[in-house]
Protein backbone atom coordinates (compact mmCIF):
# COMPACT_ATOMS: atom_id res chain seq x y z
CA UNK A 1 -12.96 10.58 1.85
CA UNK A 2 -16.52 12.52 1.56
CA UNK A 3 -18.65 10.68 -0.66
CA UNK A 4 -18.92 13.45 -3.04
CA UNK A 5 -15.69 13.85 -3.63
CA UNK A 6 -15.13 9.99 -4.63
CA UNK A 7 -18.13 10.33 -6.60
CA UNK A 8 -16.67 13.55 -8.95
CA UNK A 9 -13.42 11.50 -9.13
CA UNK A 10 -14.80 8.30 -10.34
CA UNK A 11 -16.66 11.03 -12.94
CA UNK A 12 -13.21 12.27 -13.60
CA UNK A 13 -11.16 8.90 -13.85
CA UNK A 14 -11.22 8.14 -17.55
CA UNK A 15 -11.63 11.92 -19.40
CA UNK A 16 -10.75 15.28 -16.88
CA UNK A 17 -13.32 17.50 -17.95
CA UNK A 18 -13.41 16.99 -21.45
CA UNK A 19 -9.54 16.90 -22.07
CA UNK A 20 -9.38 12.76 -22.85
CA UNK A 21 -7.20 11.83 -20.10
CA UNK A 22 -7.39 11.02 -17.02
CA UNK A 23 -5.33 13.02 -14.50
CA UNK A 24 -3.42 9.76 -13.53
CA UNK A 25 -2.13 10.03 -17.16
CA UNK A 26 -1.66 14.17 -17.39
CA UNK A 27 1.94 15.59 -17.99
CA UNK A 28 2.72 17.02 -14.92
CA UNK A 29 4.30 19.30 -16.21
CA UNK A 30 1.16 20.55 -19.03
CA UNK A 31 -1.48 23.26 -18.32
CA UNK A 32 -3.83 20.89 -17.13
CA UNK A 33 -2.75 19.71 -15.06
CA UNK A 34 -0.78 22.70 -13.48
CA UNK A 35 -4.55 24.21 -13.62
CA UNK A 36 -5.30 21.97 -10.99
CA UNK A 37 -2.14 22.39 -8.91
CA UNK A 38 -3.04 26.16 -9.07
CA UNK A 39 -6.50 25.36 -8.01
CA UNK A 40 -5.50 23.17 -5.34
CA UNK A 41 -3.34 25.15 -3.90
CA UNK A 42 -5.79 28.37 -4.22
CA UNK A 43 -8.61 26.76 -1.97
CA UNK A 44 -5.99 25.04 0.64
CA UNK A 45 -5.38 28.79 1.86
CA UNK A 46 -8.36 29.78 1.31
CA UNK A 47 -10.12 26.77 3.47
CA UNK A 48 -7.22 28.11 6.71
CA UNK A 49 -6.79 31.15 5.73
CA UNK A 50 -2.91 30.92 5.17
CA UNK A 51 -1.51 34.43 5.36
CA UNK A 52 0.69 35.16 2.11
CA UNK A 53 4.30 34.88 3.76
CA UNK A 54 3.64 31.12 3.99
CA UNK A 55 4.49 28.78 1.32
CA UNK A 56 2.23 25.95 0.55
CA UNK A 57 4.15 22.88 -0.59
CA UNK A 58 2.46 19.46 -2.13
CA UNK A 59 5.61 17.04 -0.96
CA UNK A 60 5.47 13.35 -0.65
CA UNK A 61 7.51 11.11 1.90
CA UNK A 62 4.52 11.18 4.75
CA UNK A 63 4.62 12.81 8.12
CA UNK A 64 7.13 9.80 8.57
CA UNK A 65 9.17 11.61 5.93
CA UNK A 66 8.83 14.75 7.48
CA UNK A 67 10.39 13.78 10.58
CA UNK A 68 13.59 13.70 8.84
CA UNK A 69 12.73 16.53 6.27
CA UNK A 70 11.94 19.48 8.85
CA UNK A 71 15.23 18.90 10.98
CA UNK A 72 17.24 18.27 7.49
CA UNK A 73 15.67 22.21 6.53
CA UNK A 74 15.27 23.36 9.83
CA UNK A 75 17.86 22.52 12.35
CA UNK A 76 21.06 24.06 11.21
CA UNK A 77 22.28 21.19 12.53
CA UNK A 78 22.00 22.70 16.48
CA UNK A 79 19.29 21.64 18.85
CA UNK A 80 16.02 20.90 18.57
CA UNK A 81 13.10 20.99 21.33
CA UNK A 82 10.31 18.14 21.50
CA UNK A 83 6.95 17.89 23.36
CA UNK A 84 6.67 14.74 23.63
CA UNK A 85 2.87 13.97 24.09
CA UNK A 86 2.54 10.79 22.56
CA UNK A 87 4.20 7.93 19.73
CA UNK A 88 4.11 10.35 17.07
CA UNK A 89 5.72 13.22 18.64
CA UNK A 90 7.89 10.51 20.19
CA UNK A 91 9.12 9.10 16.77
CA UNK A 92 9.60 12.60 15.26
CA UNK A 93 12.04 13.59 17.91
CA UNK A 94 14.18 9.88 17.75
CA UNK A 95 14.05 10.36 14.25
CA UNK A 96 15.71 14.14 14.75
CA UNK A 97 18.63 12.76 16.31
CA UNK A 98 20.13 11.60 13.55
CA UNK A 99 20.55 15.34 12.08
CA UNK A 100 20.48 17.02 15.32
CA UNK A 101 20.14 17.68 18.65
CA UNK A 102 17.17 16.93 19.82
CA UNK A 103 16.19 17.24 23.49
CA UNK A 104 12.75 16.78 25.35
CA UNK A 105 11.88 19.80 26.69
CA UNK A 106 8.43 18.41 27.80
CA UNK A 107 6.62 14.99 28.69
CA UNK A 108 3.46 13.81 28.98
CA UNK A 109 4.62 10.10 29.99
CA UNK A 110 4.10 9.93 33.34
CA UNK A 111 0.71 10.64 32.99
CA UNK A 112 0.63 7.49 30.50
CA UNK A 113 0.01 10.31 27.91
CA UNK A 114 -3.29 11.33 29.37
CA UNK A 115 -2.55 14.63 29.90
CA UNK A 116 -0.93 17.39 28.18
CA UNK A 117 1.93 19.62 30.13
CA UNK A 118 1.07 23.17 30.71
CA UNK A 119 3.21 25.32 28.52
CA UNK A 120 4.71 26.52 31.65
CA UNK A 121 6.06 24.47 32.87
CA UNK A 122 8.09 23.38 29.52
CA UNK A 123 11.48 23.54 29.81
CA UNK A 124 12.88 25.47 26.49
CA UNK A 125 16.49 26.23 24.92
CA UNK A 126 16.74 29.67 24.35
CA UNK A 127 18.80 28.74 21.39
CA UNK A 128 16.82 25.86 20.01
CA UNK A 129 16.52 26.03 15.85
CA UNK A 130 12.45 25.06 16.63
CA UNK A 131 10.01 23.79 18.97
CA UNK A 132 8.06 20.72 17.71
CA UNK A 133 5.14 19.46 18.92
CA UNK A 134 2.21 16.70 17.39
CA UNK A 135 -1.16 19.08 18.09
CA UNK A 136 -3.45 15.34 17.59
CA UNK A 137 -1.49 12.27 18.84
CA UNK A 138 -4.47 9.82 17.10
CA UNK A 139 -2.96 6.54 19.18
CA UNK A 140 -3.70 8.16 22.48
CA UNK A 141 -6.09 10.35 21.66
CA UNK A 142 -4.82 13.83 22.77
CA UNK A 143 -5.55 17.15 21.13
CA UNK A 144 -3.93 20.62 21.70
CA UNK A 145 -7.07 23.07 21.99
CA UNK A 146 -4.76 25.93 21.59
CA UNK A 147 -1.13 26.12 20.26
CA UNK A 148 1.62 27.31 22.56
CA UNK A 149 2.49 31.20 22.65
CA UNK A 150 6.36 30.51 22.53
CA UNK A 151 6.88 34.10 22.98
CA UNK A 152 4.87 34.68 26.12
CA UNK A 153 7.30 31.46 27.08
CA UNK A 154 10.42 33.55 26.40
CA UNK A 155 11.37 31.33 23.55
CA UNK A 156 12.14 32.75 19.77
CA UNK A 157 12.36 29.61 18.03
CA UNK A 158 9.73 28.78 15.70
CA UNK A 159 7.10 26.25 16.35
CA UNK A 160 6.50 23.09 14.23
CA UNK A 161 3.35 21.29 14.43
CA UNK A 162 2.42 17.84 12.82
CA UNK A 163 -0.99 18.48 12.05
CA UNK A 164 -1.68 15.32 10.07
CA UNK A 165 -4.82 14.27 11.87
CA UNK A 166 -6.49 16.73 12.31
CA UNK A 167 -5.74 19.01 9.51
CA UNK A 168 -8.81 20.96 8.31
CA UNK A 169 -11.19 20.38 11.29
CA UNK A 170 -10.49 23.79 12.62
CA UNK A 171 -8.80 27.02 12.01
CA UNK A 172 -5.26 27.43 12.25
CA UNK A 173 -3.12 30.48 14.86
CA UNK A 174 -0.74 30.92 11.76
CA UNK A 175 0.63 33.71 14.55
CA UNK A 176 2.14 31.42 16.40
CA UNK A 177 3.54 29.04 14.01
CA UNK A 178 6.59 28.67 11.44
CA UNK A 179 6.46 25.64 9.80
CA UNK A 180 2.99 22.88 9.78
CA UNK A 181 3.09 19.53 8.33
CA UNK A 182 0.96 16.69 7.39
CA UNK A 183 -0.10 13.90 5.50
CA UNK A 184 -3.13 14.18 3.93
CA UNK A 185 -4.83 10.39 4.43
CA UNK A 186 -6.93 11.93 7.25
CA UNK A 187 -8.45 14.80 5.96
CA UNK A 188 -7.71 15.70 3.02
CA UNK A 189 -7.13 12.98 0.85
CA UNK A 190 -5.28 9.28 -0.24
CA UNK A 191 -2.45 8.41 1.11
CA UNK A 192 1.11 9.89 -0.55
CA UNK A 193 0.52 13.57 0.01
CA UNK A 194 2.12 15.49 2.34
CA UNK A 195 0.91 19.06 2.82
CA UNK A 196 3.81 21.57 4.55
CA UNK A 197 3.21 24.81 4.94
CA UNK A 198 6.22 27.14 5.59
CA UNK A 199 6.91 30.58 6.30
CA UNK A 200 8.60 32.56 3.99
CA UNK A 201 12.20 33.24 6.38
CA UNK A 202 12.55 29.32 6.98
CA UNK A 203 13.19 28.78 3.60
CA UNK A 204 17.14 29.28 3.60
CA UNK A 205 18.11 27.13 6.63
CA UNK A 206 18.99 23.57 4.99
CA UNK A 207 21.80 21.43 5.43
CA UNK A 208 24.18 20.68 3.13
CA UNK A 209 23.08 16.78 2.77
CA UNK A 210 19.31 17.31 2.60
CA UNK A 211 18.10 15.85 -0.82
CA UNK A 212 17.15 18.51 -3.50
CA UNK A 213 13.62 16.83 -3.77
CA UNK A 214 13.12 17.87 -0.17
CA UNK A 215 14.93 21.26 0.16
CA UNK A 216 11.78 24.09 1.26
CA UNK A 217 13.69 26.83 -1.12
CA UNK A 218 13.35 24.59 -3.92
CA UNK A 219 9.96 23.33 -4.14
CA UNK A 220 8.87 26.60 -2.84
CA UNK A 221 10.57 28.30 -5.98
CA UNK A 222 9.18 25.08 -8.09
CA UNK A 223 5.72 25.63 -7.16
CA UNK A 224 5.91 21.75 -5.84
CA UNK A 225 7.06 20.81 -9.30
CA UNK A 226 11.03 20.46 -8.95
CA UNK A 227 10.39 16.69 -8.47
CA UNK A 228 7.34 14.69 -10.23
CA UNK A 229 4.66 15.56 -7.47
CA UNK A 230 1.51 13.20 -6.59
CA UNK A 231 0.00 13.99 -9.01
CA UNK A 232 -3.57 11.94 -7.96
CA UNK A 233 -3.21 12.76 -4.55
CA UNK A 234 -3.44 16.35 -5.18
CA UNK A 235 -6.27 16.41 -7.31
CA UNK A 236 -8.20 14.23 -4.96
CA UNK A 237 -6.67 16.57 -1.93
CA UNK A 238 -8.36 19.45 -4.41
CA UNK A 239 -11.60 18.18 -4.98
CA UNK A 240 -11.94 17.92 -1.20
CA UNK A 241 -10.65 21.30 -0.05
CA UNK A 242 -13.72 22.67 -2.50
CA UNK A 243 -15.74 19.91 -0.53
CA UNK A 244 -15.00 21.36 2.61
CA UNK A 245 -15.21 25.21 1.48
CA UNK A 246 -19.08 24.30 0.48
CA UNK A 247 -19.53 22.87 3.77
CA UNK A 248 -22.15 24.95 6.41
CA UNK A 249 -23.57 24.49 10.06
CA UNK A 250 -26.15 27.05 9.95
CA UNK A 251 -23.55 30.76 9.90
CA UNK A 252 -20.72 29.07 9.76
CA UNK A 253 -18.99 27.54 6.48
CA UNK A 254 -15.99 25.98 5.55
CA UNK A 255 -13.71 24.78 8.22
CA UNK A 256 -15.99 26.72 10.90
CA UNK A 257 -18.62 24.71 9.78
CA UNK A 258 -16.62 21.63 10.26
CA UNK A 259 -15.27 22.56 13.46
CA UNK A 260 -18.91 22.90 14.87
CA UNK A 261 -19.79 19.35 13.09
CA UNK A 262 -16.90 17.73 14.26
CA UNK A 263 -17.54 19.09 18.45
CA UNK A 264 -20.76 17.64 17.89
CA UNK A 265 -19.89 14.40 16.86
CA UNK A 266 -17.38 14.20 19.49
CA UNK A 267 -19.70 15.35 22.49
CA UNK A 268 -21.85 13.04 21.49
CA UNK A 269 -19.36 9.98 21.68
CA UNK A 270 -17.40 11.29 24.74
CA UNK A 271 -20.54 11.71 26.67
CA UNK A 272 -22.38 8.46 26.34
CA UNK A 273 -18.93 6.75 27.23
CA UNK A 274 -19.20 9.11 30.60
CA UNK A 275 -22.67 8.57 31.34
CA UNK A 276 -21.66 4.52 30.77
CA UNK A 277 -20.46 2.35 33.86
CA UNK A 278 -19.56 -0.07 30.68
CA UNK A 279 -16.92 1.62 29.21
CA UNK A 280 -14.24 4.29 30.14
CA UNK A 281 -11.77 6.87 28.88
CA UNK A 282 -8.78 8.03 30.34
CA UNK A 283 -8.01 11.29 28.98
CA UNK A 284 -8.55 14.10 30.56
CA UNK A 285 -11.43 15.97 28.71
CA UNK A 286 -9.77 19.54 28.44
CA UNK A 287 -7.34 17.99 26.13
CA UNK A 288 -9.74 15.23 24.31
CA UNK A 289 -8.86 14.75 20.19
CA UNK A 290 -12.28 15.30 18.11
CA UNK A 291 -10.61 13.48 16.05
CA UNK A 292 -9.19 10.40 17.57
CA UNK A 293 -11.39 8.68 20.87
CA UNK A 294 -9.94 5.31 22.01
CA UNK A 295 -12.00 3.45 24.82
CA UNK A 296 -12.11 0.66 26.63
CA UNK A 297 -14.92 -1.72 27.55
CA UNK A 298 -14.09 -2.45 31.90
CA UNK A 299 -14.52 -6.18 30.82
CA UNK A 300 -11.29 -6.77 28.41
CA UNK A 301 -12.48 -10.24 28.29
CA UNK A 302 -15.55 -8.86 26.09
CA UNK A 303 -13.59 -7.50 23.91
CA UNK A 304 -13.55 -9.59 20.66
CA UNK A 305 -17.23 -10.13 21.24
CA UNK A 306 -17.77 -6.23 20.73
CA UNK A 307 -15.39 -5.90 17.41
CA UNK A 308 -17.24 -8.87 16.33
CA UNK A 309 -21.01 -7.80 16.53
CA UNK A 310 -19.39 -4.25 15.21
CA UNK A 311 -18.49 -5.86 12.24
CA UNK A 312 -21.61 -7.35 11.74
CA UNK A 313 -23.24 -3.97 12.24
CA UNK A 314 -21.16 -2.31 9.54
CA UNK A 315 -18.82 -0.53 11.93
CA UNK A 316 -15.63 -1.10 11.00
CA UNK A 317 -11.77 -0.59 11.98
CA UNK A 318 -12.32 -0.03 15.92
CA UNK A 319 -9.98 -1.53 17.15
CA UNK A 320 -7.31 0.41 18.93
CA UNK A 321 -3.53 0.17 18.92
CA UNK A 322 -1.88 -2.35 19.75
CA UNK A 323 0.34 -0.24 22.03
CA UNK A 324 -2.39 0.72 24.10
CA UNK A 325 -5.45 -2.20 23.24
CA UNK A 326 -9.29 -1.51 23.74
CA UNK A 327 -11.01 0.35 21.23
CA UNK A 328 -10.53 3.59 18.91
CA UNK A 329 -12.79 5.54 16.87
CA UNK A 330 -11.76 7.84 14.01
CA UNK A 331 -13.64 10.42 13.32
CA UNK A 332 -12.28 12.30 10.60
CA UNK A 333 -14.20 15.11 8.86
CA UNK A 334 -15.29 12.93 6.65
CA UNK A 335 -17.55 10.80 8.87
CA UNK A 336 -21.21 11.95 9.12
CA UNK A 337 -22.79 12.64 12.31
CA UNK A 338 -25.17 10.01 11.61
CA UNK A 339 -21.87 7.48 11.54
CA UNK A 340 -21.40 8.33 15.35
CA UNK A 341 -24.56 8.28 16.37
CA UNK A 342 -24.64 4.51 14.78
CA UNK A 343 -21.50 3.79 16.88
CA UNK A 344 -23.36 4.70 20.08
CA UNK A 345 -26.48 2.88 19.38
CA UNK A 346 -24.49 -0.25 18.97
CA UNK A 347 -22.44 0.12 22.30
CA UNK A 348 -26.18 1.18 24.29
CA UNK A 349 -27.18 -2.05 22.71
CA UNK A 350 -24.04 -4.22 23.57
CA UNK A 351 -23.99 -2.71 26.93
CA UNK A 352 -27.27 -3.56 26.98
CA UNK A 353 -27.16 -7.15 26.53
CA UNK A 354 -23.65 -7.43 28.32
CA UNK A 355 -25.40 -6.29 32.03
């Protein structure tokens, strides 16, 4: 979370401007706090310019949750296609099965998920319900640079993206897609929000045993209120997208601005780990996550020794998955440029005294 934005809430926590509550104990059904739904939901298509035959929905459940949800609204109950880049576009599509069908239509996996498949080469059901794909796998560290044309592919299936991680840290080809999802821990707020954002003639597609508090055409037509929504996480998710709207790199503002700040912070990681005989990542760099950079030190047998003197240097959480060891650093819009270039001045200096 920015800084500012924990500062304004811990302003906020007892009395919400001036009303003597705090938004934790707002009706959420009452004008104020529907004020800030409104508001929220205002500067969220403002900050990616979401064209007005989308629907913006505040849902909870997690992109876990979603997993089921989207092939519960979307599916029909015919089949699905998966790229499968990575564990969370892996665990989407096992978790599809249990609605639908839902077939791989593209791997990364025998690249060890280092790669991503050209488009190309996919393998797509003309009669698939949607295409799904993860555009930032954050345990392997892969990023989609651009979304898939599926109609230059010859598909007509809408695409689904999980954009969970790395929501907000650039713009959005809302031409090319039908239905985004996300939780909001990574960018955009606490944990317990869950952002979708859903084009108007997807609304009408669920099954009959989807749960009313996840049916699309009812939230959509309960402005996010047919259930009690998280309520905190929204107004924390809304004091951020004004954060990031205020945000500028010289021209460019808003999520521009923290596109350029967050290509910056990754060159500057990514390219002291190539220049460095010390350590070593394996993806290839035309499909690198800004968000997401694991890395491994070429002695394993140092590795405790590194998390250890990174603890002690205030950098914190490093260490990667379990599924795939070494190291991983987050870099979520949140984290400062200075923050990076902290992280690389310990690993010169560790390198340093390691050779």
């Amino acid at each position: 979370m920015p800084e500012a934005v924990l500062r304004q809430a811990a302003a906020d926590m007892l009395d919400w401007q001036g009303c003597g509550m705090s938004v934790m104990e707002m009706s959420h059904r009452g004008k104020e706090f529907g004020a800030i739904r409104d508001q929220a939901e205002q500067d969220f298509r403002e900050l990616l310019a979401v064209p007005k035959e989308f629907h913006v929905l505040f849902m909870q459940g997690g992109g876990l949750g979603e997993n089921a949800i989207v092939p519960l609204n979307l599916s029909r109950g015919a089949g699905v296609d998966f790229v499968v880049t990575g564990s969370w576009s892996a665990k989407s599509q096992k978790e599809a099965q249990r609605y639908c069908r839902a077939r791989i239509a593209a791997s990364n996996a025998d690249s060890r998920h280092t790669t991503l498949p050209a488009p190309s080469s996919w393998q797509l059901d003309p009669d698939a319900a949607y295409v799904h794909l993860c555009s930032n796998e954050t345990i392997h560290g892969i990023e989609f640079q651009e979304l898939p044309d599926l109609q230059a592919l010859g598909s007509r299936a809408p695409l689904v993206i999980d954009f969970s991680s790395h929501v907000a840290s650039r713009r959005v080809d809302w031409r090319r897609v039908g239905l985004a999802f996300g939780g909001a821990q990574k960018n955009l707020g606490p944990a317990g929000l869950t952002i979708v954002v859903v084009r108007d003639d997807l609304l009408d597609r669920a099954l009959e045993i989807c749960p009313s508090a996840f049916n699309y055409r009812l939230v959509a037509d309960n402005h996010s209120m047919y259930n009690t929504p998280p309520t905190w996480g929204i107004y924390m998710a809304g004091l951020t997208f004004r954060w990031l709207l205020a945000q500028a790199e010289g021209d460019l503002h808003g999520v521009d601005a923290m596109a350029e700040r967050n290509r910056r912070k990754a060159e500057l990681l990514y390219g002291y780990i190539d220049a460095s005989p010390f350590y070593f990542n394996e993806v290839a760099p035309e499909c690198r996550s800004r968000m997401n950079v694991p890395f491994f030190l070429r002695d394993e047998s140092r590795n405790a020794d590194f998390l250890e003197g990174a603890r002690q240097a205030g950098l914190l959480q490093l260490k990667g998955h379990k599924s795939v060891g070494g190291m991983r650093a987050s870099i979520y819009n949140a984290m400062p440029l200075e923050g990076v270039q902290a992280l690389v001045s310990y690993m010169r200096e560790f390198e340093r005294l390691h050779t």
